[in-house]
Protein backbone atom coordinates (compact mmCIF):
# COMPACT_ATOMS: atom_id res chain seq x y z
CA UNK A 1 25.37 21.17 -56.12
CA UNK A 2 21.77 21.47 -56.71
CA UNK A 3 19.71 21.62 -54.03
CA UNK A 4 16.21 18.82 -53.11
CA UNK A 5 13.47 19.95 -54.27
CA UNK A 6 10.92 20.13 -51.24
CA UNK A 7 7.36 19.52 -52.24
CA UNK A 8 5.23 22.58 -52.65
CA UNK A 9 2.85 21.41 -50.26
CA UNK A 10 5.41 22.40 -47.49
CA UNK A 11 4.53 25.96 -46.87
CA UNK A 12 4.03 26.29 -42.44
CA UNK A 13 6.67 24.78 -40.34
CA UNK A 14 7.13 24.66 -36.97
CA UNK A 15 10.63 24.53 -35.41
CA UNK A 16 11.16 22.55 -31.73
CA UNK A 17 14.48 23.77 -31.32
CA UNK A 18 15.64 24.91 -27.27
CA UNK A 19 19.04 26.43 -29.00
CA UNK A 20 17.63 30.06 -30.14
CA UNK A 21 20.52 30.61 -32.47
CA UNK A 22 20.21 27.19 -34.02
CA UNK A 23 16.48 28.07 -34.40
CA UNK A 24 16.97 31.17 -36.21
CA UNK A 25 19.47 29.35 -38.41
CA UNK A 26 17.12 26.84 -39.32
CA UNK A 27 14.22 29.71 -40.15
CA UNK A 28 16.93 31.40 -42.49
CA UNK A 29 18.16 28.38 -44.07
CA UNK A 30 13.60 27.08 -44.51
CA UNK A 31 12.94 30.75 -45.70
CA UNK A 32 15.57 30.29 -48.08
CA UNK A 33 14.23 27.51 -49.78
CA UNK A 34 11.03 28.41 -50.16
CA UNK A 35 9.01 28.25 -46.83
CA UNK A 36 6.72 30.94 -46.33
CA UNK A 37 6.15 30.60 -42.73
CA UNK A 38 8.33 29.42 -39.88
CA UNK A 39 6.85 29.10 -36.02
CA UNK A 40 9.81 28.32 -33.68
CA UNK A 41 9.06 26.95 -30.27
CA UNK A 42 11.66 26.50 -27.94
CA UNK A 43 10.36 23.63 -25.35
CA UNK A 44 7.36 21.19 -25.91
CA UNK A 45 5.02 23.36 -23.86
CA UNK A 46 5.52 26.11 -26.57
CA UNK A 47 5.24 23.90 -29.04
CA UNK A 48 1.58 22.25 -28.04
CA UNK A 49 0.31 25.58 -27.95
CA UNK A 50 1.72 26.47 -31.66
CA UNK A 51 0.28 23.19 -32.83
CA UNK A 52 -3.60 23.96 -31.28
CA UNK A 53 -3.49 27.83 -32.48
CA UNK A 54 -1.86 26.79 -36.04
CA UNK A 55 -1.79 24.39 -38.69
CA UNK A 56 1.39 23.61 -40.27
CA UNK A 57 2.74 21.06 -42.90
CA UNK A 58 6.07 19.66 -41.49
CA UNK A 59 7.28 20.04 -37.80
CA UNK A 60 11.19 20.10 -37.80
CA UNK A 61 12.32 18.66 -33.91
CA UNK A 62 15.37 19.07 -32.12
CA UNK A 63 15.82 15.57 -29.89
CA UNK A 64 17.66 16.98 -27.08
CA UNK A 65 15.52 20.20 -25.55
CA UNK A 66 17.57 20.35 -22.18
CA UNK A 67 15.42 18.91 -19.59
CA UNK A 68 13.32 16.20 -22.38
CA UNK A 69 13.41 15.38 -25.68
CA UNK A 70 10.86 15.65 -28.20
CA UNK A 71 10.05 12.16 -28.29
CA UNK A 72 6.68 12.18 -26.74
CA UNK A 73 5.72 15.44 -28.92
CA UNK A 74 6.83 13.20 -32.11
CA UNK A 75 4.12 10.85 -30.62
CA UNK A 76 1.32 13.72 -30.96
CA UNK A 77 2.30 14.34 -35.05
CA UNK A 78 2.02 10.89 -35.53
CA UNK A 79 -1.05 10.82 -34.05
CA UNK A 80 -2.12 13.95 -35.69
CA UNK A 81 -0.33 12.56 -39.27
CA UNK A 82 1.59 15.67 -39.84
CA UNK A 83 4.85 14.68 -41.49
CA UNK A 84 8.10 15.44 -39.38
CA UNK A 85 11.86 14.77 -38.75
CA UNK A 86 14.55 14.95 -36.31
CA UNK A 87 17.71 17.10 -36.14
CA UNK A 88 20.26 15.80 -33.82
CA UNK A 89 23.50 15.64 -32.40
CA UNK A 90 22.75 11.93 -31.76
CA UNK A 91 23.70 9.75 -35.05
CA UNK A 92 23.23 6.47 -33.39
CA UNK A 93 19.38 4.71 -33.46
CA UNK A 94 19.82 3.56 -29.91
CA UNK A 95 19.14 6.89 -28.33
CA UNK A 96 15.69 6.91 -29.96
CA UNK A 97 12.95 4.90 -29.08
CA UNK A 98 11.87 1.81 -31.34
CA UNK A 99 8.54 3.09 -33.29
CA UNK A 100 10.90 6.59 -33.97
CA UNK A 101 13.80 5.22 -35.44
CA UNK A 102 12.73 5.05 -39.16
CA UNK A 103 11.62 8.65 -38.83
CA UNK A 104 13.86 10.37 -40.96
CA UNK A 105 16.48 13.33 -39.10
CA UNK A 106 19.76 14.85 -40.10
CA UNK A 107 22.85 15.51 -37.57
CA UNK A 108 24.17 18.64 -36.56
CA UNK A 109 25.14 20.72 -38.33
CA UNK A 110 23.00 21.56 -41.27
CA UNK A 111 22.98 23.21 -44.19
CA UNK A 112 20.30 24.35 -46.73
CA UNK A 113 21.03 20.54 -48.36
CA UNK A 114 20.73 18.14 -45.69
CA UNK A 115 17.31 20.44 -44.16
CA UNK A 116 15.82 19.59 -47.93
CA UNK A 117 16.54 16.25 -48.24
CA UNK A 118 14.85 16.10 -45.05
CA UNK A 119 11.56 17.56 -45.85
CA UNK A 120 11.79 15.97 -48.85
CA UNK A 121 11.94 12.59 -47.40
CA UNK A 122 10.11 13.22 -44.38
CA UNK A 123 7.19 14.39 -46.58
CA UNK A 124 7.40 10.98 -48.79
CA UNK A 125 7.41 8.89 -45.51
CA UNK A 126 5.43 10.07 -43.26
CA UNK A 127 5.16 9.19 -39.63
């Protein structure tokens, strides 16, 4: 099966992931298909500071972090317009808020597939 082709545009991505493993597994599987640079941060904290120091073209947010979700650090992409979407064990819309439901996100697990199609359509709908 061939794979999405991500745009080319997608080159920096920062991962909001609390799971380190799953984090690493999403930075092999982006690597993989042609990111050049990964930034994984593993609460929200980490990740506001990755987002002042950086720039990056698609953030890639776990919902559940533990103690919060990302919801409120979706809120800051969309205000800064940097395309985005969720991975989660949640399939059901009623866990999300209204104005993030029609952001797009895969389940867990992933695979070098689904995380394409994702930045793929993320990338053609942005937040």
């Amino acid at each position: 099966m061939a794979l999405t082709e991500i745009p080319v545009s997608i080159k920096r991505v920062l991962v909001l992931e609390d799971s380190f493993i799953i984090a690493l597994e999403a930075e092999d599987i982006l690597k993989s298909i042609g990111i050049d640079h990964v930034e994984i941060a593993c609460n929200v904290d980490d990740a506001q500071l990755l987002l002042a120091a950086q720039c990056f073209d698609f953030a890639l947010l776990d919902v559940n972090l533990g103690s919060q979700t990302s919801f409120d650090f979706a809120g800051t992409l969309i205000e800064r317009g940097l395309a985005f979407g969720f991975v989660s064990g949640y399939a059901d819309d009623f866990v999300f808020p209204p104005a993030l439901r029609n952001i797009p996100r895969i389940t867990k697990p992933f695979d070098q597939g689904t995380l394409a199609g994702l930045l793929a359509t993320a990338s053609i709908n942005p937040a």
